[in-house]
C-alpha atoms as a PDB file:
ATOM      1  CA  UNK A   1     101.530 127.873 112.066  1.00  0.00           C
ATOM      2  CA  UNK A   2     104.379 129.929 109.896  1.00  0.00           C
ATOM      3  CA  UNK A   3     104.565 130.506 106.719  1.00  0.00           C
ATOM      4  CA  UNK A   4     107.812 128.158 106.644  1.00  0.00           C
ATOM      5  CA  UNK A   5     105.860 125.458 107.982  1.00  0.00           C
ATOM      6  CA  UNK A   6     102.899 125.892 105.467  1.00  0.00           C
ATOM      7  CA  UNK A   7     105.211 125.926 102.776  1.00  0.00           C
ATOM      8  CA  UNK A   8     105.945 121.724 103.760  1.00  0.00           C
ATOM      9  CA  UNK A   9     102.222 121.474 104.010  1.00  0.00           C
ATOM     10  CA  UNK A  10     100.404 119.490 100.645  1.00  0.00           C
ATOM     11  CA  UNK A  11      98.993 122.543  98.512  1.00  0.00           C
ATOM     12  CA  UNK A  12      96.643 121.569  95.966  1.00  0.00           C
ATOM     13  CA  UNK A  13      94.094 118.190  96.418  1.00  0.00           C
ATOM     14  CA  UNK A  14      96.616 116.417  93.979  1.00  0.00           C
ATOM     15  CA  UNK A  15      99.211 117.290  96.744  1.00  0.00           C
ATOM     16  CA  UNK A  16      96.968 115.855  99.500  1.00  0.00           C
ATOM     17  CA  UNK A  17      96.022 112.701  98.103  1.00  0.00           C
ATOM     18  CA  UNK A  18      99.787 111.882  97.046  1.00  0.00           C
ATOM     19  CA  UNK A  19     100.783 112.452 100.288  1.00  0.00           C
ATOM     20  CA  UNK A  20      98.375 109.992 101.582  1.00  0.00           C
ATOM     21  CA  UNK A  21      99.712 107.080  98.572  1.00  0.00           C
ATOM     22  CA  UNK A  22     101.973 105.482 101.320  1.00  0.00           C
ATOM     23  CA  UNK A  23     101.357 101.277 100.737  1.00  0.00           C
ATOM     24  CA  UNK A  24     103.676  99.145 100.555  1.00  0.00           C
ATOM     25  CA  UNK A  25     102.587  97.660  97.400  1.00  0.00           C
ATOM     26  CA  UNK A  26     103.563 100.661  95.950  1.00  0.00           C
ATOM     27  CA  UNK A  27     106.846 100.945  97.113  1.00  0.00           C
ATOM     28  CA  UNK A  28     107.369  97.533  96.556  1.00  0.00           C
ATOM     29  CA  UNK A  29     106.025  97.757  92.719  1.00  0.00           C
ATOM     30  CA  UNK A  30     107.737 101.265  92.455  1.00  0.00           C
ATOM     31  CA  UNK A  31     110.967  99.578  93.026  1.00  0.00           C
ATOM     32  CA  UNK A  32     110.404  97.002  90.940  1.00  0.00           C
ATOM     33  CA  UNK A  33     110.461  99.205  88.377  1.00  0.00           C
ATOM     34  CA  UNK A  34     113.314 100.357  89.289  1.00  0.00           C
ATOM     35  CA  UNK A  35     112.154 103.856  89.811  1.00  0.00           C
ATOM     36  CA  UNK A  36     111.933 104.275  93.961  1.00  0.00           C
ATOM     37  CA  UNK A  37     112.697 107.891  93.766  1.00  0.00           C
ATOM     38  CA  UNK A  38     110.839 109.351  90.456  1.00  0.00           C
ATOM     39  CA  UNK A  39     107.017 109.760  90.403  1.00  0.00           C
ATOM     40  CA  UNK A  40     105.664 106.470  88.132  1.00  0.00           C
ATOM     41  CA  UNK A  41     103.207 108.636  85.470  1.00  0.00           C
ATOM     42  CA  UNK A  42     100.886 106.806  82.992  1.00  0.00           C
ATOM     43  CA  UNK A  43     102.462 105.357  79.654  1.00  0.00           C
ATOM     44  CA  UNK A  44     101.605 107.418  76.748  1.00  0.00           C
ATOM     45  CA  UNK A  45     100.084 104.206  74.942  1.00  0.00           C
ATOM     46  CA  UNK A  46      97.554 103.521  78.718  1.00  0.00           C
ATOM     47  CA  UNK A  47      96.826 107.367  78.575  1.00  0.00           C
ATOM     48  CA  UNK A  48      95.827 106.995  75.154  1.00  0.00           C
ATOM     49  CA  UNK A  49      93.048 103.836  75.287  1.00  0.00           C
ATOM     50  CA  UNK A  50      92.219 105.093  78.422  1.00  0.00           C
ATOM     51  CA  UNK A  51      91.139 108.133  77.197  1.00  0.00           C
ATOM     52  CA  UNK A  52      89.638 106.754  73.988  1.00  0.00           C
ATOM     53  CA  UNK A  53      87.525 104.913  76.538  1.00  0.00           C
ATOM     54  CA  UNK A  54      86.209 107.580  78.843  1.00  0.00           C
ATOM     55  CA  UNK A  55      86.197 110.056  75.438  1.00  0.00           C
ATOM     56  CA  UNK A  56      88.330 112.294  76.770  1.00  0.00           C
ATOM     57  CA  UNK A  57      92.014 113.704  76.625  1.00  0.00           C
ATOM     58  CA  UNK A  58      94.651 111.971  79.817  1.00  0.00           C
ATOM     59  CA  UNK A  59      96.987 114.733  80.831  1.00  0.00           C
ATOM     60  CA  UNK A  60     101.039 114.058  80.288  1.00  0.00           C
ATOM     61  CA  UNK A  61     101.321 114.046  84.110  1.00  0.00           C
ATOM     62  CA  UNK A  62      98.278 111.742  84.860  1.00  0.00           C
ATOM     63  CA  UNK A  63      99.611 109.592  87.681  1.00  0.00           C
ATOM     64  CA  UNK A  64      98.636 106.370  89.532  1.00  0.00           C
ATOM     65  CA  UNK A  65      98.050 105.288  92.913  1.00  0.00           C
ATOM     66  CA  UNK A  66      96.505 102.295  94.769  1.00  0.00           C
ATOM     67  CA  UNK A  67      94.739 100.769  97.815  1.00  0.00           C
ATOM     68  CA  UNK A  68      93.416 103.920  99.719  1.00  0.00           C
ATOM     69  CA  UNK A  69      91.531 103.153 102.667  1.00  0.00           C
ATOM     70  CA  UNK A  70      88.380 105.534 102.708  1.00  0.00           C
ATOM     71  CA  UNK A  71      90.104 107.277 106.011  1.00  0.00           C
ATOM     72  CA  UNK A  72      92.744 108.786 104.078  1.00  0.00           C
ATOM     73  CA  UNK A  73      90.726 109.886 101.257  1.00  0.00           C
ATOM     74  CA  UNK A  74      88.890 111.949 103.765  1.00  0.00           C
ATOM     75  CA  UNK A  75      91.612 113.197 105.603  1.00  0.00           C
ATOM     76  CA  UNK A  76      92.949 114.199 102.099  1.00  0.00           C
ATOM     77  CA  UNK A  77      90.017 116.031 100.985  1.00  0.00           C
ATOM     78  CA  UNK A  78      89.774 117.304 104.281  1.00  0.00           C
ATOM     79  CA  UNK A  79      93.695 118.701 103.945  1.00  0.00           C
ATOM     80  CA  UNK A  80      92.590 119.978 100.486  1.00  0.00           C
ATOM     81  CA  UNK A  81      89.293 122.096 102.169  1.00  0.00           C
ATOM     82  CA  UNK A  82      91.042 123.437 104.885  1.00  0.00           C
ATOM     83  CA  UNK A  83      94.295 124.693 103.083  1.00  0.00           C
ATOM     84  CA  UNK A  84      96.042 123.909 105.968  1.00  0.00           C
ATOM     85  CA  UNK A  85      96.355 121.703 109.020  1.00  0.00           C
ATOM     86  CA  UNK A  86      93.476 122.235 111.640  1.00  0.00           C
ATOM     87  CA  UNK A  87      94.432 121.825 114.904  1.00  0.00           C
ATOM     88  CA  UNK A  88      90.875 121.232 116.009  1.00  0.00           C
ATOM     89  CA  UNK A  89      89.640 117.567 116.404  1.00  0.00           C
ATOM     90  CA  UNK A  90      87.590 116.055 113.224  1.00  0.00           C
ATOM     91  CA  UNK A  91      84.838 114.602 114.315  1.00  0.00           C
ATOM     92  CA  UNK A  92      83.683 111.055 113.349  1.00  0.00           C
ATOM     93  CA  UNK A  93      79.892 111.099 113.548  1.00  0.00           C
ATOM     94  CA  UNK A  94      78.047 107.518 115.095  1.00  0.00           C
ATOM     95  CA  UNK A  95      75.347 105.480 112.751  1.00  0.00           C
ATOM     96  CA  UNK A  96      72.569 104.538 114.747  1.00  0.00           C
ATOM     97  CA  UNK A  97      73.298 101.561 117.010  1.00  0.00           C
ATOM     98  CA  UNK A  98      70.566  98.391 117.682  1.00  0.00           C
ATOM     99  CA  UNK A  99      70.739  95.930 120.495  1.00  0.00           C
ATOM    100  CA  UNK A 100      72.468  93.386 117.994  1.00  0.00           C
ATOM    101  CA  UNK A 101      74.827  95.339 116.873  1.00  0.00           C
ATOM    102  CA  UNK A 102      78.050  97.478 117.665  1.00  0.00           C
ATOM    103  CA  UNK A 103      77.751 101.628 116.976  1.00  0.00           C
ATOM    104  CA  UNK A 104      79.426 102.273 113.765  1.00  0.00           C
ATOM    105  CA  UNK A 105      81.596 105.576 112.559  1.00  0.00           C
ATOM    106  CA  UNK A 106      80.035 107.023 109.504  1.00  0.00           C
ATOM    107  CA  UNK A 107      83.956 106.868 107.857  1.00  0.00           C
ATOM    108  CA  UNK A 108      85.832 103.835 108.062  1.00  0.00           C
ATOM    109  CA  UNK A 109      89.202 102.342 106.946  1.00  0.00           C
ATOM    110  CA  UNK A 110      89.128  98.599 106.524  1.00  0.00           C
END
């Protein structure tokens, strides 16, 4: 892959997993807002009790997302590992099937 095409690629894990914050509830409450085309951050006064609550300081550009399916959190932090897009296949390992039941993938969406 060229440089050119890296340079669309998500950089940074931040990158990755905002790439991956594609539901429609978020559109749909992003344009309720009446922001569809800025990035929604944290409200100084949410930043502030959250942080009094975890005891620690929220960053200015703390931002929100919602309703990732465990899939894409991989594939994110998979993105984020790899620095770039791997053209090799990622393997989903099997769980141990019984009689009863169906073979399971180890990662699953809902």
């Amino acid at each position: 892959m060229t440089n050119a095409a890296n340079a669309t690629l998500p950089q940074t894990l931040v990158e990755c997993l905002k790439a991956f914050n594609r539901k429609e509830r978020y559109w749909l409450l992003r344009n309720a807002l009446g922001a569809p085309a800025l990035e929604l951050l944290l409200s100084g006064a949410f930043r502030d009790r959250l942080g009094k609550l975890l005891d620690t300081d929220i960053p200015s550009d703390a931002w929100w997302a919602m309703d990732y399916h465990i899939d894409w959190v991989f594939a994110a932090l998979v993105t984020d590992s790899l620095g770039r897009v791997d053209t090799r296949t990622m393997t989903n390992p099997l769980l141990e099937g019984t009689p009863d039941t169906s073979i399971k993938r180890l990662i699953r969406g809902t």
